[in-house]
Each structure stands twice: as C-alpha cells, then as structure tokens.
PDB file of N, CA and C in Angstrom:
ATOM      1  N   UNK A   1     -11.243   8.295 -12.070  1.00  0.00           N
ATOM      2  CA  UNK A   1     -10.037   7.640 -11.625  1.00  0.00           C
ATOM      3  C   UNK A   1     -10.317   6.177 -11.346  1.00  0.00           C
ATOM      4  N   UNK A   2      -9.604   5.271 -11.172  1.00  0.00           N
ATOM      5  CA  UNK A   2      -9.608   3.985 -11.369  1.00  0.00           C
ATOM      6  C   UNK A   2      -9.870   3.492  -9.883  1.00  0.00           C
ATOM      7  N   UNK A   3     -10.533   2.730  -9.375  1.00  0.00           N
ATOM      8  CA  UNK A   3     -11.211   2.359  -8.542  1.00  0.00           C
ATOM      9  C   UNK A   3     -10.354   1.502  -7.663  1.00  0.00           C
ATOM     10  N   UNK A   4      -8.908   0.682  -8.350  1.00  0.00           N
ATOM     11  CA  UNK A   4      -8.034   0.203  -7.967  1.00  0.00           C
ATOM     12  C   UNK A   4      -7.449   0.973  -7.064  1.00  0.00           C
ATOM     13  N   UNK A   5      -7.011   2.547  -7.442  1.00  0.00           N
ATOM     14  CA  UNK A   5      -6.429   3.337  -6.685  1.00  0.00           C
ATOM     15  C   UNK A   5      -6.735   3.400  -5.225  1.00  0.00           C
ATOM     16  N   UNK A   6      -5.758   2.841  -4.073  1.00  0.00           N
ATOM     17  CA  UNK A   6      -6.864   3.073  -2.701  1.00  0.00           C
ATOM     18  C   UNK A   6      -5.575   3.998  -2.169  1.00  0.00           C
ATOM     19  N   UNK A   7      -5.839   5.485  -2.324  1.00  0.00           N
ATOM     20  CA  UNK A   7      -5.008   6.502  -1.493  1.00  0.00           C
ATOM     21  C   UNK A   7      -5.766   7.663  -1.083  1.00  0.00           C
ATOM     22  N   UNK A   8      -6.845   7.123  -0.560  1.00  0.00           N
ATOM     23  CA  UNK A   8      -7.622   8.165   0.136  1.00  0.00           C
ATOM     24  C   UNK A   8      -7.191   8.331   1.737  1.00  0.00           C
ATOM     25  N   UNK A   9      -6.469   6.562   2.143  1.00  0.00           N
ATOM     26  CA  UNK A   9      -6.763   6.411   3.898  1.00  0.00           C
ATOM     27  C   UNK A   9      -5.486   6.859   4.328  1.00  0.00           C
ATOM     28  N   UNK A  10      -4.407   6.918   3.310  1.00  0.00           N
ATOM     29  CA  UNK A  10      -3.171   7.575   3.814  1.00  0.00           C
ATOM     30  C   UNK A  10      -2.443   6.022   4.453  1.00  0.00           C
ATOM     31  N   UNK A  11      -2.412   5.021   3.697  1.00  0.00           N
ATOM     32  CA  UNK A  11      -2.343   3.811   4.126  1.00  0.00           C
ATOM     33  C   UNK A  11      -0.990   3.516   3.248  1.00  0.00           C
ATOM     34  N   UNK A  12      -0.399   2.880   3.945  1.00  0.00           N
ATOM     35  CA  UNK A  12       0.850   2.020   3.106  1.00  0.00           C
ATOM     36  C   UNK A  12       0.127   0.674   2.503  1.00  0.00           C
ATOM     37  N   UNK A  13       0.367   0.552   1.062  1.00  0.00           N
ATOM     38  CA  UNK A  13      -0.283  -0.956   0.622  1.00  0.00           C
ATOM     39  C   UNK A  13       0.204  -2.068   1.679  1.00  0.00           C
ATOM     40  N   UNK A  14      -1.037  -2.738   2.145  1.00  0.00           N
ATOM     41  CA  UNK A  14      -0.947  -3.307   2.969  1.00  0.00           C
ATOM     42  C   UNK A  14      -0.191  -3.404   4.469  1.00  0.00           C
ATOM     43  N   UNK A  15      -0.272  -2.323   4.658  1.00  0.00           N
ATOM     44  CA  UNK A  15      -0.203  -1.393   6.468  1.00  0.00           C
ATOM     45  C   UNK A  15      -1.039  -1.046   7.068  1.00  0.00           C
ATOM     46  N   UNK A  16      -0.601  -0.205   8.037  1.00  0.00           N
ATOM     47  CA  UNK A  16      -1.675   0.358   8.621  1.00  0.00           C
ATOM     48  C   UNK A  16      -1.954   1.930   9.165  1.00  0.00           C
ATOM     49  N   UNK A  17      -3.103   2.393   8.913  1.00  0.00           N
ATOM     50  CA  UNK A  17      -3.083   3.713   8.633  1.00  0.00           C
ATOM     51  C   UNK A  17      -2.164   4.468   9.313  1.00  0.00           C
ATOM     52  N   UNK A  18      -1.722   6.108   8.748  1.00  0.00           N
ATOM     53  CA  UNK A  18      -0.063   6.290   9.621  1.00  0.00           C
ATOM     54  C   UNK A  18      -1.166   7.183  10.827  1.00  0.00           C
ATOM     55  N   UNK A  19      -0.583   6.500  11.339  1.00  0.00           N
ATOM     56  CA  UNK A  19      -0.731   7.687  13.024  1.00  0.00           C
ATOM     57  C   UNK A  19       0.080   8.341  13.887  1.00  0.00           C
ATOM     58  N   UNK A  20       0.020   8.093  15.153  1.00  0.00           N
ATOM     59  CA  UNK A  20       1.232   9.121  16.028  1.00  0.00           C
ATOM     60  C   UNK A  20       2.343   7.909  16.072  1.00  0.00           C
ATOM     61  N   UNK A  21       2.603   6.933  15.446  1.00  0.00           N
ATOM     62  CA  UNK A  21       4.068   6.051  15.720  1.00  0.00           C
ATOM     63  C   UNK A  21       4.406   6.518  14.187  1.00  0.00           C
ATOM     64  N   UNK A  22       3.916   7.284  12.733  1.00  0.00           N
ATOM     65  CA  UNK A  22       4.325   7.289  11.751  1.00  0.00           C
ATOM     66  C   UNK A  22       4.881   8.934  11.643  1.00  0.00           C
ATOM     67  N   UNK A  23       4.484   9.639  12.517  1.00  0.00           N
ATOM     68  CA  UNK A  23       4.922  11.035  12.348  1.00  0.00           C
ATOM     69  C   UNK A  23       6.258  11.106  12.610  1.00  0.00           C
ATOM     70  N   UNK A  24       6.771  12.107  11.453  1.00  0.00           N
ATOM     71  CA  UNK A  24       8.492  12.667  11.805  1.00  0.00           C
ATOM     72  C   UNK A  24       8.035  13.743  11.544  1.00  0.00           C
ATOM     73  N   UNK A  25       9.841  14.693  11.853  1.00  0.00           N
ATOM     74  CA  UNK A  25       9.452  16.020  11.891  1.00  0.00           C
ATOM     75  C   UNK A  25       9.566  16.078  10.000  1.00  0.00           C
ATOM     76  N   UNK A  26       8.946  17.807  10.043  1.00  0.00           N
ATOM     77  CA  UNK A  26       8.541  18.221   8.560  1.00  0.00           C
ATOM     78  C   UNK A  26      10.521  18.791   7.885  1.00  0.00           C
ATOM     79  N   UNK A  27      10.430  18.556   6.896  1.00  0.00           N
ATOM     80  CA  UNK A  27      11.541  18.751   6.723  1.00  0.00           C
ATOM     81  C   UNK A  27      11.586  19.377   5.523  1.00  0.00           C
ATOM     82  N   UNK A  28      12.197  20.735   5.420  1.00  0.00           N
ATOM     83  CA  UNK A  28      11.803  22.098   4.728  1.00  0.00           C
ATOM     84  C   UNK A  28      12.666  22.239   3.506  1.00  0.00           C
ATOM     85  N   UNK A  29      13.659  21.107   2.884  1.00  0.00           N
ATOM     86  CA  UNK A  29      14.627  20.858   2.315  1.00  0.00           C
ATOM     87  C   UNK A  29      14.951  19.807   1.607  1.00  0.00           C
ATOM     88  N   UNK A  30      13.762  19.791   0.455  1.00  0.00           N
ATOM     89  CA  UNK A  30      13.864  18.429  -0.040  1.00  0.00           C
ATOM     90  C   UNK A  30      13.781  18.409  -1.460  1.00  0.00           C
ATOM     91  N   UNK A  31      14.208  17.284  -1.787  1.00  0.00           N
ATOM     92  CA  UNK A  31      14.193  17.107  -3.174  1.00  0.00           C
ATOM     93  C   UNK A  31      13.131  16.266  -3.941  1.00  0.00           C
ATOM     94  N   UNK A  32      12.346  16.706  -4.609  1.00  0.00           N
ATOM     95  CA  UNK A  32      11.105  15.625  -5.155  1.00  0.00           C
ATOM     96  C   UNK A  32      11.343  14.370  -5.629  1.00  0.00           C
ATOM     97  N   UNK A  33      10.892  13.084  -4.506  1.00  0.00           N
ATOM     98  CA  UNK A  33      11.373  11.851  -5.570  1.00  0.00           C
ATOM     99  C   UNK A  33      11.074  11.370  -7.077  1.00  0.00           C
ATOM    100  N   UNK A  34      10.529  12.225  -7.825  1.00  0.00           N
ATOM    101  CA  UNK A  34      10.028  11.949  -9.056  1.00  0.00           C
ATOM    102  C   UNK A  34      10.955  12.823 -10.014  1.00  0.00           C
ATOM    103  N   UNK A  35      10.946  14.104  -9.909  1.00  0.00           N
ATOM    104  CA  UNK A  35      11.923  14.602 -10.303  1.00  0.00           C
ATOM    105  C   UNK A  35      13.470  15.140  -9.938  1.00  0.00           C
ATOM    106  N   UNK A  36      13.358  14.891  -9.281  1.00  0.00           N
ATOM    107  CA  UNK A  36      15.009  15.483  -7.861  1.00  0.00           C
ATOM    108  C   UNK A  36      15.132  17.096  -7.586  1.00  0.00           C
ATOM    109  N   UNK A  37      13.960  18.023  -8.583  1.00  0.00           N
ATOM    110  CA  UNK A  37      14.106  19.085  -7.702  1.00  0.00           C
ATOM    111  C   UNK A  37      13.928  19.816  -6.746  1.00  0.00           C
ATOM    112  N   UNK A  38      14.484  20.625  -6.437  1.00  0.00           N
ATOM    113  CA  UNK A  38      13.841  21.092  -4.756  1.00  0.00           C
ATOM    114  C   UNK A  38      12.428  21.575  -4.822  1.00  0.00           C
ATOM    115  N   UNK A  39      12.109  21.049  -4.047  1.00  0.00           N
ATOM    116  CA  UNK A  39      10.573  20.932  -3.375  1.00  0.00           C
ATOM    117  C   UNK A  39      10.194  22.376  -2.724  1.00  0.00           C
ATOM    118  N   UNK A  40       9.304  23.113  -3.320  1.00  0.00           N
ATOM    119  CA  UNK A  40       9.071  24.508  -2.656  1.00  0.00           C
ATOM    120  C   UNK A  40       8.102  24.376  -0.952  1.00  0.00           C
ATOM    121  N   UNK A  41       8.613  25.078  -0.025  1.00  0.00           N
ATOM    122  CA  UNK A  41       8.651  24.584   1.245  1.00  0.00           C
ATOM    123  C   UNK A  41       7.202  25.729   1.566  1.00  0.00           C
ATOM    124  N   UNK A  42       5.915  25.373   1.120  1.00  0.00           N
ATOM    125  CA  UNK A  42       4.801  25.960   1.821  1.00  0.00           C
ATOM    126  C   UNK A  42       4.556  26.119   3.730  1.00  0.00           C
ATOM    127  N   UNK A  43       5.079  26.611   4.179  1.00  0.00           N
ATOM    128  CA  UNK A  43       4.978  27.125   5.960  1.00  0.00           C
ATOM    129  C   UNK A  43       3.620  27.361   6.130  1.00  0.00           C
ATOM    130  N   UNK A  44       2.917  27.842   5.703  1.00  0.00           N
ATOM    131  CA  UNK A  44       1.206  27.901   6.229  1.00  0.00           C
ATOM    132  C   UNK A  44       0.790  26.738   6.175  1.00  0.00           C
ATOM    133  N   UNK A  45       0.825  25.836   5.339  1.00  0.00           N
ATOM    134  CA  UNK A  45       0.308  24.250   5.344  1.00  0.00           C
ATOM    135  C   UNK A  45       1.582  23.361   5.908  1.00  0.00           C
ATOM    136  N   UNK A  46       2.578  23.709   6.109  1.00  0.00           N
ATOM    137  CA  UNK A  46       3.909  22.707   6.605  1.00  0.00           C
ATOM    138  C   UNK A  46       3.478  21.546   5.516  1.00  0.00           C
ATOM    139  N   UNK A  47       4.002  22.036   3.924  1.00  0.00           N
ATOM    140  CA  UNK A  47       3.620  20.789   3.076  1.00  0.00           C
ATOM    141  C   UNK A  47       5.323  21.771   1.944  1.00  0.00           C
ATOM    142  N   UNK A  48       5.058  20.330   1.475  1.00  0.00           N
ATOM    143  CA  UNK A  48       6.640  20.573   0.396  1.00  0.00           C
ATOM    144  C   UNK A  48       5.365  20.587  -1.088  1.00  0.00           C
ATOM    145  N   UNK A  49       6.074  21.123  -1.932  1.00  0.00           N
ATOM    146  CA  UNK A  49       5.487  21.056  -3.132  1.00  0.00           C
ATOM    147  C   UNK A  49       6.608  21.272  -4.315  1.00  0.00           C
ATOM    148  N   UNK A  50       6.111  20.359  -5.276  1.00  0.00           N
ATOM    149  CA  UNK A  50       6.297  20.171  -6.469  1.00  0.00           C
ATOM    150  C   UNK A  50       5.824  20.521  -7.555  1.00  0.00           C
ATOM    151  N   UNK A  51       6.020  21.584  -8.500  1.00  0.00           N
ATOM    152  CA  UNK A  51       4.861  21.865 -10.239  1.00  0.00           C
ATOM    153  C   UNK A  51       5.214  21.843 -11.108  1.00  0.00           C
ATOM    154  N   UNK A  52       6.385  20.735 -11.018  1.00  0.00           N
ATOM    155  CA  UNK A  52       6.935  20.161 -12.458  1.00  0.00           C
ATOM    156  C   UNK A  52       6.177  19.207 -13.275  1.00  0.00           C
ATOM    157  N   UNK A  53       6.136  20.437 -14.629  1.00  0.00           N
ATOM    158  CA  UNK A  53       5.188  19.416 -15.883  1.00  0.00           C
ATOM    159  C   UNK A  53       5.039  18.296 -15.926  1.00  0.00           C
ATOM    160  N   UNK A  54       6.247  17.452 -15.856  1.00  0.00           N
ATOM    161  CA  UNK A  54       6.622  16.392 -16.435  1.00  0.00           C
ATOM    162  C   UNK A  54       5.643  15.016 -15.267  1.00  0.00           C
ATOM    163  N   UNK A  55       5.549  15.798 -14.315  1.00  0.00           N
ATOM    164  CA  UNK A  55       4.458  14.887 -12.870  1.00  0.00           C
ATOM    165  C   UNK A  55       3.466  15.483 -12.914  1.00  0.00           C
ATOM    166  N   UNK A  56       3.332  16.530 -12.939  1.00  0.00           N
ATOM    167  CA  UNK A  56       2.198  17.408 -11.972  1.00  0.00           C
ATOM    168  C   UNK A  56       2.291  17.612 -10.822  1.00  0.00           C
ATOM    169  N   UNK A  57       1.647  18.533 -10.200  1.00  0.00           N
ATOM    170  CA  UNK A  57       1.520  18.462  -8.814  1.00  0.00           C
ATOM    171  C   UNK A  57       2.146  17.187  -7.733  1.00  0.00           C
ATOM    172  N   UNK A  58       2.872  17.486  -6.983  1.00  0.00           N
ATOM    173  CA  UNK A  58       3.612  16.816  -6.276  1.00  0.00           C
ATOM    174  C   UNK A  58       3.207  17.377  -5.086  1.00  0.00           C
ATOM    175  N   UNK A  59       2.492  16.903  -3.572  1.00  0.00           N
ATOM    176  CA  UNK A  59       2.768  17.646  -2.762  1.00  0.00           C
ATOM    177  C   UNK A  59       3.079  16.688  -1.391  1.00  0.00           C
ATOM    178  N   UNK A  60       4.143  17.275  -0.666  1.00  0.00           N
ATOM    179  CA  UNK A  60       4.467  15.888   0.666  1.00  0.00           C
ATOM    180  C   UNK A  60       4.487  16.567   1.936  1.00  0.00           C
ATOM    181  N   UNK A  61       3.548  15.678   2.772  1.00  0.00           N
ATOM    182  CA  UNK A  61       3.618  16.155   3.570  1.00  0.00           C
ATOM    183  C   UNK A  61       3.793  15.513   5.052  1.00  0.00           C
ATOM    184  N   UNK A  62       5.019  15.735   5.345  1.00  0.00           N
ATOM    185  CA  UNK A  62       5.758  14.661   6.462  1.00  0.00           C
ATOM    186  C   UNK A  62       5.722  15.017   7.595  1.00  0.00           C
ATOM    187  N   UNK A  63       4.574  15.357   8.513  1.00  0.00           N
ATOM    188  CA  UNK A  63       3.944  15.117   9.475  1.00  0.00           C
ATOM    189  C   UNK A  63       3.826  13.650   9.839  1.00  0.00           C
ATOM    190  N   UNK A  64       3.082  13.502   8.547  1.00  0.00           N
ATOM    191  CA  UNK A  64       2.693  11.667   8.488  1.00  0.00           C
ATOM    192  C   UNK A  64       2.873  11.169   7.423  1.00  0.00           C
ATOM    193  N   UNK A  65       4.308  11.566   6.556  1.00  0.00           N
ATOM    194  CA  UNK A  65       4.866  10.715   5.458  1.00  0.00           C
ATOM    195  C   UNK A  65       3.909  10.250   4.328  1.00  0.00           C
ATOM    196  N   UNK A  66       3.438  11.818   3.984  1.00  0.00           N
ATOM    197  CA  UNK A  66       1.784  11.664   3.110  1.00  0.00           C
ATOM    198  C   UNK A  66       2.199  12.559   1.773  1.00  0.00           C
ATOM    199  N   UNK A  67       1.692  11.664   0.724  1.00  0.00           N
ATOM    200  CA  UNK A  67       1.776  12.364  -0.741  1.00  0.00           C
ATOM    201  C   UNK A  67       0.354  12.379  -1.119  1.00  0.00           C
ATOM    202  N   UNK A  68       0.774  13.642  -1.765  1.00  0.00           N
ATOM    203  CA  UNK A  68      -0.381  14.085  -2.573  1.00  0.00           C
ATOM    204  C   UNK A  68      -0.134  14.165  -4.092  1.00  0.00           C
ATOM    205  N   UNK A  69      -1.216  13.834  -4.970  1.00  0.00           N
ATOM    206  CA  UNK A  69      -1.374  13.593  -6.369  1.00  0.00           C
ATOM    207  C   UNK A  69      -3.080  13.918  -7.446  1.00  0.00           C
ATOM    208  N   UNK A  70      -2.864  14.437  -8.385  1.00  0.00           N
ATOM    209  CA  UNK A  70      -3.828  14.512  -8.900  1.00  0.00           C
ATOM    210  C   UNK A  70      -3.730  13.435 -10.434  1.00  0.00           C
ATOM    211  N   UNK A  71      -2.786  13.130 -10.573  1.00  0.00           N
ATOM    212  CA  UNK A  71      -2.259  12.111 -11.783  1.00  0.00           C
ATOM    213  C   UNK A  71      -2.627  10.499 -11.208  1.00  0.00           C
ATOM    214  N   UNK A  72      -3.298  10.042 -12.290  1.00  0.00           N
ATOM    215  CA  UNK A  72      -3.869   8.729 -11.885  1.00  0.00           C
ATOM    216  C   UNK A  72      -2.423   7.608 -11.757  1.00  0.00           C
ATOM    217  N   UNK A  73      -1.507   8.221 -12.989  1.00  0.00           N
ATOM    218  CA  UNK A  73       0.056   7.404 -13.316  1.00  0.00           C
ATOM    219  C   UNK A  73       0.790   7.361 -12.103  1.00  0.00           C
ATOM    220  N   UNK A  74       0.909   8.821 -11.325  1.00  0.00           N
ATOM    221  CA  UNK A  74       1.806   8.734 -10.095  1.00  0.00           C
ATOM    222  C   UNK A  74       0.994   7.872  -9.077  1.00  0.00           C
ATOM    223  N   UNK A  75      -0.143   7.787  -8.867  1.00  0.00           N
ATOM    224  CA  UNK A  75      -1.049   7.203  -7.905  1.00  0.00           C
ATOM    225  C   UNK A  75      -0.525   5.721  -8.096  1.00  0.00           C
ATOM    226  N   UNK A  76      -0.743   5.128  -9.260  1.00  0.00           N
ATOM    227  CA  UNK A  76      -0.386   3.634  -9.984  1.00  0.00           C
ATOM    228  C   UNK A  76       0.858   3.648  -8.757  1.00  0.00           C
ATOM    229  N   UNK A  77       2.006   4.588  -9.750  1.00  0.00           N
ATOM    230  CA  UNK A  77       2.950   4.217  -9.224  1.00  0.00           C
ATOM    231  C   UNK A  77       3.545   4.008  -7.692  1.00  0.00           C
ATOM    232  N   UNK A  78       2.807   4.931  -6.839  1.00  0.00           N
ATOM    233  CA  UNK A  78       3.222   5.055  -5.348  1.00  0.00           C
ATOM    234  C   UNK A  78       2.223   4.071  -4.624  1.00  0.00           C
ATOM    235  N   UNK A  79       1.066   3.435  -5.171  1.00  0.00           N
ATOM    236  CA  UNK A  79       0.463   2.064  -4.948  1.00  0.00           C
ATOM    237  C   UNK A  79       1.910   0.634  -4.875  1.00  0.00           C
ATOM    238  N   UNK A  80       2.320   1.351  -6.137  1.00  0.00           N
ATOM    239  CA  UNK A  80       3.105  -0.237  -6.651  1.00  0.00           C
ATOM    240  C   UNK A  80       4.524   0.006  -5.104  1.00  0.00           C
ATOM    241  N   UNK A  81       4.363   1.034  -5.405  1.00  0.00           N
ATOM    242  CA  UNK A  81       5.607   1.441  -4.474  1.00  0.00           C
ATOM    243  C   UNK A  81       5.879   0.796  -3.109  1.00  0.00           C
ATOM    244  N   UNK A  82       4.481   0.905  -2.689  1.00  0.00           N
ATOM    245  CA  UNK A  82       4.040   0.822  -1.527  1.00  0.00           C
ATOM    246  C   UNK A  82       4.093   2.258  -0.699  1.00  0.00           C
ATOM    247  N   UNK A  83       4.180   3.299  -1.165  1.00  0.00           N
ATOM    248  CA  UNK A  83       4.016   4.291  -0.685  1.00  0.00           C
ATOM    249  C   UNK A  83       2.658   5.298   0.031  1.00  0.00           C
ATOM    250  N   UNK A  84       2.520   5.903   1.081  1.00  0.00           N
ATOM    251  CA  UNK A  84       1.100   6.610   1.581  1.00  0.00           C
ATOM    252  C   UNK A  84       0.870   7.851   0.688  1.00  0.00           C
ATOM    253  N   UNK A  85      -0.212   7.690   0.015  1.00  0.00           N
ATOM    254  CA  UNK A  85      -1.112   9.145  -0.574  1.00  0.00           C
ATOM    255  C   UNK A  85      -2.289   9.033  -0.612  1.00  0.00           C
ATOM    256  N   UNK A  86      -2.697  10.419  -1.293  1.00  0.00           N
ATOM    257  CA  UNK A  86      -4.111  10.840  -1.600  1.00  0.00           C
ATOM    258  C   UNK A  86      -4.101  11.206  -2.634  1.00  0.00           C
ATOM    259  N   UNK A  87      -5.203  11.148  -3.476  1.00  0.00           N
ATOM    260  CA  UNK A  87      -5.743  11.391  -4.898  1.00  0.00           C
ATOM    261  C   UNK A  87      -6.370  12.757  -4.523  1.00  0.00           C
ATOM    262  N   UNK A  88      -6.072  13.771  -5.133  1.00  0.00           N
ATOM    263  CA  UNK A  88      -6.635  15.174  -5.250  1.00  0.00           C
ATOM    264  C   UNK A  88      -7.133  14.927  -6.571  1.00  0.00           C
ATOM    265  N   UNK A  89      -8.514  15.529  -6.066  1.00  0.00           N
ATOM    266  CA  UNK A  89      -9.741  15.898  -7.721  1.00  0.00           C
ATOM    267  C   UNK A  89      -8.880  17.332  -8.710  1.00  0.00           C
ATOM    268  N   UNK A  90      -8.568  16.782  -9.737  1.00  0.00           N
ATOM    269  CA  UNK A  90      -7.437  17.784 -10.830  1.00  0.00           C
ATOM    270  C   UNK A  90      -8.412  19.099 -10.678  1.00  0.00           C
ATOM    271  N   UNK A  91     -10.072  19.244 -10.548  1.00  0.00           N
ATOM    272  CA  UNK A  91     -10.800  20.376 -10.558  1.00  0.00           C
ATOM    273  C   UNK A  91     -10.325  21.056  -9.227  1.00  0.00           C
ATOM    274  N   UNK A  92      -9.916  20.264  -7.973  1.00  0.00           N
ATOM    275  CA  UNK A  92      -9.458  21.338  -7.032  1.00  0.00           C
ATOM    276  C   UNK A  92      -8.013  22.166  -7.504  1.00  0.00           C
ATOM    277  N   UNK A  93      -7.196  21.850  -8.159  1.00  0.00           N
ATOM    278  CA  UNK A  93      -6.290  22.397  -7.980  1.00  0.00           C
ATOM    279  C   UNK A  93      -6.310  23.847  -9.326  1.00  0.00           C
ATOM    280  N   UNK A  94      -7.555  22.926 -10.363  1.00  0.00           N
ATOM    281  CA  UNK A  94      -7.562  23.892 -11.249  1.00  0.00           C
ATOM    282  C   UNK A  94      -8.784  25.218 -11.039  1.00  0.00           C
ATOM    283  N   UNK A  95      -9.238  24.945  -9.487  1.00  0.00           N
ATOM    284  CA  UNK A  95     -10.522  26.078  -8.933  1.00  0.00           C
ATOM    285  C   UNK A  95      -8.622  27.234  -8.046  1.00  0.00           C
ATOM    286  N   UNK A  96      -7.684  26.697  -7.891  1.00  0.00           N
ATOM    287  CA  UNK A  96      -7.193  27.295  -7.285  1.00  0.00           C
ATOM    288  C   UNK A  96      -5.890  28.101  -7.851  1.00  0.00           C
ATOM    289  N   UNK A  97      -6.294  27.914  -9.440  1.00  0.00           N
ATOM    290  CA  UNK A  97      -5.156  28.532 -10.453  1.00  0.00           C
ATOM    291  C   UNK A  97      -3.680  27.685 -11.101  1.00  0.00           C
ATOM    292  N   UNK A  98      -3.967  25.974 -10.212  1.00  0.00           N
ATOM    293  CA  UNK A  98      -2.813  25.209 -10.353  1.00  0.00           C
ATOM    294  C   UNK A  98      -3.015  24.468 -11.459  1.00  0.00           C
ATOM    295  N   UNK A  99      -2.098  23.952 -12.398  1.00  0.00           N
ATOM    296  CA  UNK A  99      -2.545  22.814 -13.875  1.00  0.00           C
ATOM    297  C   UNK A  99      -2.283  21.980 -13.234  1.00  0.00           C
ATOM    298  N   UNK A 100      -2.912  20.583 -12.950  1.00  0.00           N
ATOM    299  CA  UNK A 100      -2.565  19.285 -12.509  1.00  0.00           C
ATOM    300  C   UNK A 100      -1.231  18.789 -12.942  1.00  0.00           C
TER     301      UNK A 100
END
C-alpha cells in the first residue's frame, strides 16, 4: 500500500486524533456513503458494515467516526476527503472468509 496513505491514527487530514470530544452515539441505521446501501448493523463489534463489490469492504464505526478499508482507492479517497480511517491488510479479511 502506498506510504502516502496515513489512516492508521484514526486522524482527520490534518486534525487531531478523535478522542472523547469526537465520540457520538453508534447508529444502527445507515446507509453506506459510497454506495447508499444499508449498512449491515454488526452488535458484537457495534460496527456498520458494507460488502458491496463495487468498494469492498466498508466498515464504520461511530463510536469515534472511524472507517475501515482494505482498498488502497477508497483510502486515496477518504484522505482527499478529509475523512478518519484505517487500512485493513486484504489477508485479514481474506483469513476470515471476507473478499476485500
């Protein structure tokens, strides 16, 4: 992955890391901003998820207004965005039966 990518710290480009002033509540009813469909609402992890082809793996998790990604393109893009994520290694999701 490209070294440019910095979404490991859960940081807004050029912010500051989210902490207890960035938390809202989790919200179980959402629509994926990449594709607009509803977001399947995981309760053991309190995380929304997404496994539409056309992205990959989508996963949000609004505790602390945090995306997750294994696609280097969506990473680009939620950099440019200014949006908070993390880069997931595509081998974790494919040790756990998921296609990136």
């Amino acid at each position: 992955m490209s070294s440019e990518i910095k979404g490991d710290e859960c940081t807004v480009q050029g912010g500051e890391t989210a902490g207890p002033s960035a938390v809202e509540p989790q919200k179980k009813d959402l629509a994926c901003i990449l594709c607009g469909k509803k977001m399947f609402y995981e309760e053991r992890f309190r995380v929304n998820v997404c496994l539409e082809s056309e992205h990959g793996v989508l996963a949000y998790y609004g505790l602390d207004s945090c995306y997750f990604t294994s696609r280097e393109d969506i990473g680009v893009r939620f950099a440019k965005e200014g949006r908070k994520f993390h880069m997931i290694e595509a081998s974790v999701l494919e040790a756990i039966g998921v296609k990136p």
